[in-house]
C-alpha atoms as a PDB file:
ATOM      1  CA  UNK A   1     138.869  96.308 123.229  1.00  0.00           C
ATOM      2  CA  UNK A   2     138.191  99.961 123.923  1.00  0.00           C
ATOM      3  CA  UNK A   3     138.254 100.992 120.440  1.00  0.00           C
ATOM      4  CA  UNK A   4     136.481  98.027 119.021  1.00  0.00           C
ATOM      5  CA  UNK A   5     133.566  99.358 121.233  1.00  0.00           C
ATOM      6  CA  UNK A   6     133.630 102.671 120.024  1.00  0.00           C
ATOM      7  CA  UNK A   7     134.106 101.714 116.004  1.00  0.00           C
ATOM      8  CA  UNK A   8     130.950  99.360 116.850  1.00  0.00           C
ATOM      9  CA  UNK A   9     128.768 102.049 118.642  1.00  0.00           C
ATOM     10  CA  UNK A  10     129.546 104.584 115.737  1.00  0.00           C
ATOM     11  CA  UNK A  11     128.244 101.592 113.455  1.00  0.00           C
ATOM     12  CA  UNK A  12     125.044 101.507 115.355  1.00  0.00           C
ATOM     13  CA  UNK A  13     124.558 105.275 115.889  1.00  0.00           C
ATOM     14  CA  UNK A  14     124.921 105.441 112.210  1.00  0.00           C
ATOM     15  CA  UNK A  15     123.079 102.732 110.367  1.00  0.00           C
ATOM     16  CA  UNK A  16     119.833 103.660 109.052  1.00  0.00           C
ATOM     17  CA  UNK A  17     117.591 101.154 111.475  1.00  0.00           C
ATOM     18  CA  UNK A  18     119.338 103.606 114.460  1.00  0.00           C
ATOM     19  CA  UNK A  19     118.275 106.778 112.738  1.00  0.00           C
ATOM     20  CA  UNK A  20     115.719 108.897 114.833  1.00  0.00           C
ATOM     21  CA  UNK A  21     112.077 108.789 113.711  1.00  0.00           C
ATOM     22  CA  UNK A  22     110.979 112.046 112.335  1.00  0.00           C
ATOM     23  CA  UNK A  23     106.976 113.115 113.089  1.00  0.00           C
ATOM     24  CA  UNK A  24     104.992 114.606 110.152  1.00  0.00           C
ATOM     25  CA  UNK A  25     102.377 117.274 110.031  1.00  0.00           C
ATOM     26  CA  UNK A  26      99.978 116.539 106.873  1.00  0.00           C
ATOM     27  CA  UNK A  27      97.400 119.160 105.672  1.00  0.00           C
ATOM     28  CA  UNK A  28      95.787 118.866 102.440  1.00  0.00           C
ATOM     29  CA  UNK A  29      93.947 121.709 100.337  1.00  0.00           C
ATOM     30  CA  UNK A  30      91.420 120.818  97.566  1.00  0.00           C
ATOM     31  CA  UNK A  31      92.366 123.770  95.306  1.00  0.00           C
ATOM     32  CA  UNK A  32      89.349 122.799  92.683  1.00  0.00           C
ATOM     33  CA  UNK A  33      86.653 125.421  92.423  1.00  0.00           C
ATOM     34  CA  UNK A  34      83.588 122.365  92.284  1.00  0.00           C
ATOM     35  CA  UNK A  35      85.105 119.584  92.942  1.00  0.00           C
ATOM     36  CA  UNK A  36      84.973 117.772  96.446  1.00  0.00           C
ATOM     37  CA  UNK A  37      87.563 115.125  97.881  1.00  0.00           C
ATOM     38  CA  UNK A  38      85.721 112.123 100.249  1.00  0.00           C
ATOM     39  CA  UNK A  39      87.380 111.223 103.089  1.00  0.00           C
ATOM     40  CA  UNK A  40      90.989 110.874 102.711  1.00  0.00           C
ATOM     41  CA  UNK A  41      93.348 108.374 103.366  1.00  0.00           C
ATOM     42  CA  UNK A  42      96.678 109.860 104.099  1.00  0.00           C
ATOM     43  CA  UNK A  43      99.533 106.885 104.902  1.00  0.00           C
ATOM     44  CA  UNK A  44     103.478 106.686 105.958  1.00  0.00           C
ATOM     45  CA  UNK A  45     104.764 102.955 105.028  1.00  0.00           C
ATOM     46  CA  UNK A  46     107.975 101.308 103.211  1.00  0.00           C
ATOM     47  CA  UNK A  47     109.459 102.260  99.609  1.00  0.00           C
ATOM     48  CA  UNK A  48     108.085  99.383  98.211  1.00  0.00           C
ATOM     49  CA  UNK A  49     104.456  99.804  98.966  1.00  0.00           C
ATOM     50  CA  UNK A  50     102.615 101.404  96.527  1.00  0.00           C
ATOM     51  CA  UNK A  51      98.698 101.970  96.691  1.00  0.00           C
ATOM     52  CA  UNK A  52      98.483 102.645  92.686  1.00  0.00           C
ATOM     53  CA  UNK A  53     100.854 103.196  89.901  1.00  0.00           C
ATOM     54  CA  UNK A  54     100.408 104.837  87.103  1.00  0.00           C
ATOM     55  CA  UNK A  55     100.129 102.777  83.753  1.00  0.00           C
ATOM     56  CA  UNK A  56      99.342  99.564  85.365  1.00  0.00           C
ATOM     57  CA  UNK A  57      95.835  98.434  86.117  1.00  0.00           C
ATOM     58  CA  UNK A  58      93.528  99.417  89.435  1.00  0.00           C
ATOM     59  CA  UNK A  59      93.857  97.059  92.354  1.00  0.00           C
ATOM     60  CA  UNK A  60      90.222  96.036  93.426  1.00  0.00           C
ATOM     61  CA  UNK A  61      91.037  98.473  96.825  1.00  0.00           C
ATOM     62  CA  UNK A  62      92.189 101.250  94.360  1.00  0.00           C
ATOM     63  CA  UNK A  63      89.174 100.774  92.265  1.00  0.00           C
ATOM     64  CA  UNK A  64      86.365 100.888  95.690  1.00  0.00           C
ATOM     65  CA  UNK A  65      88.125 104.375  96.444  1.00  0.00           C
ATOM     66  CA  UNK A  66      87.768 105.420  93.508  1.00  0.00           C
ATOM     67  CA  UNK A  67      84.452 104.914  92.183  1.00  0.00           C
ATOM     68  CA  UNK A  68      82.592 104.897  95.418  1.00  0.00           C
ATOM     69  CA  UNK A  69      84.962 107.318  98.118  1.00  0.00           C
ATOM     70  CA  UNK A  70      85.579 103.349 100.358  1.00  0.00           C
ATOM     71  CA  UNK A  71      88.767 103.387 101.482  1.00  0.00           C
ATOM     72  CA  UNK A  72      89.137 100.477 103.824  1.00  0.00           C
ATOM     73  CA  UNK A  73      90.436  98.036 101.517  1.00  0.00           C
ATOM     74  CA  UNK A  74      93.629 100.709 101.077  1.00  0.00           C
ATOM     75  CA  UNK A  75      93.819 100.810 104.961  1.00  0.00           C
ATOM     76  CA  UNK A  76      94.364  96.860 105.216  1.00  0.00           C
ATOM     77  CA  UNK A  77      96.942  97.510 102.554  1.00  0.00           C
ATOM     78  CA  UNK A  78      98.785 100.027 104.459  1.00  0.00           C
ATOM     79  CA  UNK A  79      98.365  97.797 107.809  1.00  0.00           C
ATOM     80  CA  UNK A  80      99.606  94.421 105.894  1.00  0.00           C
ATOM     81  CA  UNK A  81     102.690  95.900 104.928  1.00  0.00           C
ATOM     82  CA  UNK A  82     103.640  97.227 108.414  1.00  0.00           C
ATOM     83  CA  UNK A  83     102.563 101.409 107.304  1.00  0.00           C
ATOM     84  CA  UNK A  84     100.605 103.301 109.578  1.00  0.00           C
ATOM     85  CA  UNK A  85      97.987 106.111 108.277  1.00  0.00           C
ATOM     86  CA  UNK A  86      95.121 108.389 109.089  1.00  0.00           C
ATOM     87  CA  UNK A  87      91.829 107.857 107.656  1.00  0.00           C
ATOM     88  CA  UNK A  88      89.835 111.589 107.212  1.00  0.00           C
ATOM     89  CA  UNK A  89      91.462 113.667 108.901  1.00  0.00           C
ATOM     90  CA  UNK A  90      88.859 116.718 106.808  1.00  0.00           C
ATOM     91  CA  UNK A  91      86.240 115.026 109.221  1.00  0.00           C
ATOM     92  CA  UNK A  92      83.892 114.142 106.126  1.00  0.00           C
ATOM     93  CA  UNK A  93      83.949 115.496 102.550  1.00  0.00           C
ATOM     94  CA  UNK A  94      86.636 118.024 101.995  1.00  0.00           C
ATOM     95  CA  UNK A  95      85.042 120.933  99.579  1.00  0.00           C
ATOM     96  CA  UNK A  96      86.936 123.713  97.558  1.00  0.00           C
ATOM     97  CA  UNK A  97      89.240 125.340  98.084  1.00  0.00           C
ATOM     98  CA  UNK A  98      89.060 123.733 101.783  1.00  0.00           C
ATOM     99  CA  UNK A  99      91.636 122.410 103.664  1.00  0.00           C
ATOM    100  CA  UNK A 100      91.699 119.288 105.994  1.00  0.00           C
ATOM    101  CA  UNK A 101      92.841 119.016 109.736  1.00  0.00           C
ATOM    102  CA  UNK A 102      96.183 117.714 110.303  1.00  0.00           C
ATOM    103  CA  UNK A 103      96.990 114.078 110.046  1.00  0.00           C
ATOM    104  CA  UNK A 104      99.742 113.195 112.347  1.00  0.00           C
ATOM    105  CA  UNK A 105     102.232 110.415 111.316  1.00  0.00           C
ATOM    106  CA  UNK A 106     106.132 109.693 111.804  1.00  0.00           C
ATOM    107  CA  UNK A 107     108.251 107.838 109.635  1.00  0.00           C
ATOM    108  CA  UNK A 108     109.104 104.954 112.375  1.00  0.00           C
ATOM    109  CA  UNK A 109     109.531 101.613 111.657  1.00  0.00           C
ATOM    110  CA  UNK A 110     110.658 102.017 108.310  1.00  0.00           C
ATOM    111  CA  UNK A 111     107.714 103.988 107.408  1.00  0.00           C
ATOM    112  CA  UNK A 112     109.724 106.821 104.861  1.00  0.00           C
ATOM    113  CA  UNK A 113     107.374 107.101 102.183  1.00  0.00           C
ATOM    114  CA  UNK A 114     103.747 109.214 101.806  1.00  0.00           C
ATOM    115  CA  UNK A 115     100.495 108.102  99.693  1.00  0.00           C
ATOM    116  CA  UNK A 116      97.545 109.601  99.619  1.00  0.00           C
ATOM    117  CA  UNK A 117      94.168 109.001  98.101  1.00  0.00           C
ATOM    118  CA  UNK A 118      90.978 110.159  98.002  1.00  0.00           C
ATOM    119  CA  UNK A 119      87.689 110.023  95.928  1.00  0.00           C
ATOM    120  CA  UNK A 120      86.801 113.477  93.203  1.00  0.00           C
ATOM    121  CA  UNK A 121      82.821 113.948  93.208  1.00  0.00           C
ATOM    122  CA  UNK A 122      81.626 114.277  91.312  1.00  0.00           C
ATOM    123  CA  UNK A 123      83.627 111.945  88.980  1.00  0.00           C
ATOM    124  CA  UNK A 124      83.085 108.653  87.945  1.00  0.00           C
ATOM    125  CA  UNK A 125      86.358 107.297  88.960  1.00  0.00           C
ATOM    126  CA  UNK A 126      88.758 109.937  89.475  1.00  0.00           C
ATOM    127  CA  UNK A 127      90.737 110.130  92.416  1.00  0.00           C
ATOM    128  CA  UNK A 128      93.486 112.767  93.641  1.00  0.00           C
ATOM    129  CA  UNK A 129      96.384 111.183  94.991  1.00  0.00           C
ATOM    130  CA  UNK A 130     100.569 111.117  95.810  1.00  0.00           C
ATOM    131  CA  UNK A 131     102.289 107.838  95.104  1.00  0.00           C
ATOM    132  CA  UNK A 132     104.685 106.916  97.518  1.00  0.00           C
ATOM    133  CA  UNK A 133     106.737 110.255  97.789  1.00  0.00           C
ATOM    134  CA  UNK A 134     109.617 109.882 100.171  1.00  0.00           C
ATOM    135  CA  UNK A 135     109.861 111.769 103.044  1.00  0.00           C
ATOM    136  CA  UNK A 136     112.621 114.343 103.520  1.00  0.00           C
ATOM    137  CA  UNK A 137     115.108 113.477 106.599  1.00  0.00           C
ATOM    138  CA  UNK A 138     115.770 117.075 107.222  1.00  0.00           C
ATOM    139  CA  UNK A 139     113.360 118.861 109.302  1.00  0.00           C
ATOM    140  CA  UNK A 140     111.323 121.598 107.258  1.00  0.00           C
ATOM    141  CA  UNK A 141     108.129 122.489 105.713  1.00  0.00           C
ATOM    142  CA  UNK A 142     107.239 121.151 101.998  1.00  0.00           C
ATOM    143  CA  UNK A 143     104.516 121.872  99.725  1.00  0.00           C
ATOM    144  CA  UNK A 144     103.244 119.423  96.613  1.00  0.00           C
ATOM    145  CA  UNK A 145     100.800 119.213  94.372  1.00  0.00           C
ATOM    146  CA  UNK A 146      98.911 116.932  93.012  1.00  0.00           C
ATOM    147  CA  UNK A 147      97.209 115.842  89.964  1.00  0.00           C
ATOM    148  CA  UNK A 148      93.686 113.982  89.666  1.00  0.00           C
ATOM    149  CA  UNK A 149      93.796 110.795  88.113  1.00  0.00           C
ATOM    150  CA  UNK A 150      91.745 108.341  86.308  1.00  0.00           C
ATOM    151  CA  UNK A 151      91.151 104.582  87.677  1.00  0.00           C
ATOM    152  CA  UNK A 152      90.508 103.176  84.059  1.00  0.00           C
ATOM    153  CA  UNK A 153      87.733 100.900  85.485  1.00  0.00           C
ATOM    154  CA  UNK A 154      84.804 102.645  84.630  1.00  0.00           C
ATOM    155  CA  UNK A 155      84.214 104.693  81.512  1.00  0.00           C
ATOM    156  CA  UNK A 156      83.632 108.726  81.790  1.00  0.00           C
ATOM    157  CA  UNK A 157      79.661 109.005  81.192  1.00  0.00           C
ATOM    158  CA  UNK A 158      78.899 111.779  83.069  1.00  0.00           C
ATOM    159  CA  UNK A 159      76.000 110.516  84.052  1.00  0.00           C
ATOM    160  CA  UNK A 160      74.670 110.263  87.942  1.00  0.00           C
ATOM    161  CA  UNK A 161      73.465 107.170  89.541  1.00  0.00           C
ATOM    162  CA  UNK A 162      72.598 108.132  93.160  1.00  0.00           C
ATOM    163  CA  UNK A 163      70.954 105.052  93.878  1.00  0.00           C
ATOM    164  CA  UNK A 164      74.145 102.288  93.186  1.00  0.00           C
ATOM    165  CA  UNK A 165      77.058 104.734  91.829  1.00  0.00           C
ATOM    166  CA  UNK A 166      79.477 104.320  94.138  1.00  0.00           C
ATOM    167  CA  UNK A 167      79.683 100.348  94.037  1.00  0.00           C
ATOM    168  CA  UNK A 168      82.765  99.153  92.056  1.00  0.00           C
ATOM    169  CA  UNK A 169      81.652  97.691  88.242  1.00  0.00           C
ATOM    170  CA  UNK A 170      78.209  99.768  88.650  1.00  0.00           C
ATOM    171  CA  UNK A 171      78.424 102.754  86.272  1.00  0.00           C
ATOM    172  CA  UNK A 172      77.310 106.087  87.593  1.00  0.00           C
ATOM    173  CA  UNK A 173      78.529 108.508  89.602  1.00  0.00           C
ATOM    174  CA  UNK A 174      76.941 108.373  93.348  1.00  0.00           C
ATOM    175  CA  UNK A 175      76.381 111.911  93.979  1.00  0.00           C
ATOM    176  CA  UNK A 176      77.080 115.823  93.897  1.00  0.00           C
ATOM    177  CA  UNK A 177      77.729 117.009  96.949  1.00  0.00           C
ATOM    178  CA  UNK A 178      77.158 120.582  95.471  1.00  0.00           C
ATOM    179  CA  UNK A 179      74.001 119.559  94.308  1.00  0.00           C
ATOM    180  CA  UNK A 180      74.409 121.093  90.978  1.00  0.00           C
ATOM    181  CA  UNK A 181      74.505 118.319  88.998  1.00  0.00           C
ATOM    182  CA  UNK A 182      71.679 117.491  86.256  1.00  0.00           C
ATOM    183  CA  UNK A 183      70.495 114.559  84.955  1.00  0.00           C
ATOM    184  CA  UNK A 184      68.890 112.994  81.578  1.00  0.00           C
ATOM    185  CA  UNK A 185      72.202 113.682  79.854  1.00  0.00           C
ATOM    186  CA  UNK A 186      72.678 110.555  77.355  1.00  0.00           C
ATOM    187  CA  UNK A 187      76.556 110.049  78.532  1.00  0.00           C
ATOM    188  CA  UNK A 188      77.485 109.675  74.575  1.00  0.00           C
ATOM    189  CA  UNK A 189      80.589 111.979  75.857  1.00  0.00           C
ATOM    190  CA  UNK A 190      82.651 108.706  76.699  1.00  0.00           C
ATOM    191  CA  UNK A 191      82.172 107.251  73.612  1.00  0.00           C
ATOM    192  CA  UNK A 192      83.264 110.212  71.417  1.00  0.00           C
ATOM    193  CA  UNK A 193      86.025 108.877  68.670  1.00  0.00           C
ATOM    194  CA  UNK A 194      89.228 110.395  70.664  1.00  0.00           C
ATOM    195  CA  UNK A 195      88.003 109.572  73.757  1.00  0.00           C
ATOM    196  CA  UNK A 196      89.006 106.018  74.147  1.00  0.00           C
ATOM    197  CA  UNK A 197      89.425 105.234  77.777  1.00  0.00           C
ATOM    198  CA  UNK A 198      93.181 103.323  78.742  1.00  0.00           C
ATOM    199  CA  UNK A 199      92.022 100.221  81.328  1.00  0.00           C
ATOM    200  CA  UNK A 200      95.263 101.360  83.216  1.00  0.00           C
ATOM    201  CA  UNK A 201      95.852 104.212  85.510  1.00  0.00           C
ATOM    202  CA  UNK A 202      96.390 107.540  84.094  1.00  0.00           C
ATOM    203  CA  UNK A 203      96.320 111.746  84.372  1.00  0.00           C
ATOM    204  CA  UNK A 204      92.644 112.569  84.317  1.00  0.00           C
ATOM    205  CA  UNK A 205      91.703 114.423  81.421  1.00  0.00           C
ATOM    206  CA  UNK A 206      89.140 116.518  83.117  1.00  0.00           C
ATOM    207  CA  UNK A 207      85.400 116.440  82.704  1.00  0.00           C
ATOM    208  CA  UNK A 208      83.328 118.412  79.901  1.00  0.00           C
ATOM    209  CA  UNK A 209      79.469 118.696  81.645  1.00  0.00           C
ATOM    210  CA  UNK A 210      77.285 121.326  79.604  1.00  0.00           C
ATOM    211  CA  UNK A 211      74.478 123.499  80.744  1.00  0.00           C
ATOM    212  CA  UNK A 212      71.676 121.600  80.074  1.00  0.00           C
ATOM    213  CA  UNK A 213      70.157 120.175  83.278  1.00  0.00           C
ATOM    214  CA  UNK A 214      67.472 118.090  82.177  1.00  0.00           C
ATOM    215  CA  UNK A 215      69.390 116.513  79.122  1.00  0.00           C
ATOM    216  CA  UNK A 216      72.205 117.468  77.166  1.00  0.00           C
ATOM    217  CA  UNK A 217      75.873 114.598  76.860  1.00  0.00           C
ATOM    218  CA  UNK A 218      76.254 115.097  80.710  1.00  0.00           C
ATOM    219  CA  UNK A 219      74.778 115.377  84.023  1.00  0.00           C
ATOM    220  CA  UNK A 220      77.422 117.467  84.999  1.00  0.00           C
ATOM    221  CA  UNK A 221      77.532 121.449  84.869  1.00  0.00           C
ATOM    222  CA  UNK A 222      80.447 122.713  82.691  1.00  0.00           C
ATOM    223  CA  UNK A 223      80.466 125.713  84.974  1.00  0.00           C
ATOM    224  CA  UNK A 224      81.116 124.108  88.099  1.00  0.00           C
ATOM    225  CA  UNK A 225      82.520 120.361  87.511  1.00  0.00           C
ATOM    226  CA  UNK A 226      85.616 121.242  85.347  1.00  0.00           C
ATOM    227  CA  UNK A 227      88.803 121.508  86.646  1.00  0.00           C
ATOM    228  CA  UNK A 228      92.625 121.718  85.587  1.00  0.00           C
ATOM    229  CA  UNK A 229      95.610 119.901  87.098  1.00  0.00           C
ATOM    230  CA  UNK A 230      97.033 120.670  89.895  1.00  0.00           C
ATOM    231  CA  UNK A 231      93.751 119.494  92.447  1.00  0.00           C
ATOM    232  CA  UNK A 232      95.432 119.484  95.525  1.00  0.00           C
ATOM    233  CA  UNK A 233      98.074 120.785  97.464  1.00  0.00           C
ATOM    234  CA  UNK A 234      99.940 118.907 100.430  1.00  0.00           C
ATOM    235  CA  UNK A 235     101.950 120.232 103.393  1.00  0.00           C
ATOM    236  CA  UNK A 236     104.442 118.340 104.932  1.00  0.00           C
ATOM    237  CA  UNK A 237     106.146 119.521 108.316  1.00  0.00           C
ATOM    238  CA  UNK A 238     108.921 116.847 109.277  1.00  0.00           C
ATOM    239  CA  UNK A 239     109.966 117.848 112.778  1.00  0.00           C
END
């Protein structure tokens, strides 16, 4: 009896539901030189929750974060699957080469995988973002980075629409929080013949903006709104 107690305790101590929790230290850096992140959604939930993937098609949460920064409609997916997460932990827009505050999670209940998401501005919908990256058991600091990426639900025009921008299926993009962009610029850079935009999510390409603020393809300044992958860079602590 003894020993069946024992081999049935070892069971417990060992089985993955009786492993300890492990807390998490977040902080993200936006390591564009123009480019800002909004608020950021930074989540721990199960492997088989996945706010995006690549090379399918936007979910209608995806696409409200990324056209116009909203990011509750990723929070009730995070909370519907049992995940926990911390919404802006920057405190507002995070700008270059800034870094946020520290969003404190654990990988409890199940919760061993990271996603993050947030807004680029001005884009018209790119997004930087980490798709369900699982969490290391061993305790330890560990860096990422991340690429931008492209919704598919709205095609690259360039052009600024202040006024209704950010709201999913409106084209535009809803502001600059540099307040360099232009405007007048005729957009005709998403149409170009090797442009063709994939409906699906994908690696953003980048942005081309020129220097012409009262006209030109694009609203956007070539000198400030360009950027090349990596965007971001994540640190992990797992105490």
């Amino acid at each position: 009896m003894h020993r069946k107690f024992l081999a049935a305790a070892l069971t417990a101590l060992l089985s993955p539901a009786a492993a300890s929790a492990a807390d998490l230290e977040i902080t993200i850096t936006n390591l564009s030189g123009g480019i800002h992140f909004t608020p950021l959604l930074v989540a721990a939930h199960p492997s088989a929750v996945h706010l995006f993937r690549a090379g399918e098609p936007a979910s209608a949460a995806l696409q409200a974060m990324a056209e116009g920064g909203d990011i509750a409609g990723l929070e009730n997916e995070v909370s519907a699957a049992g995940g926990q997460f911390v919404a802006d932990p920057a405190g507002g827009i995070l700008g270059p080469a800034s870094s946020s505050g520290v969003a404190l999670l654990s990988t409890a209940a199940g919760n061993t995988h990271l996603s993050i998401t947030a807004m680029l501005l001005p884009t018209n919908d790119g997004f930087v973002a980490l798709d369900g990256w699982e969490i290391p058991t061993q305790a330890g600091s560990y860096t990422l980075t991340l690429n931008a990426y492209d919704a598919g639900t709205e095609a690259n025009t360039e052009l600024m629409n202040p006024g209704a921008g950010g709201a999913p299926g409106v084209s535009g993009i809803p502001g600059d929080p540099s307040g360099r962009a232009g405007s007048g610029g005729s957009g005709v850079v998403a149409s170009a013949p090797n442009d063709a935009e994939a409906n699906v999510v994908h690696v953003h390409r980048g942005q081309l903006g020129d220097t012409d603020a009262g006209g030109g393809l694009s609203d956007l300044d070539s000198r400030s709104h360009r950027w090349l992958n990596p965007v971001a860079r994540v640190t992990v602590v797992v105490k």
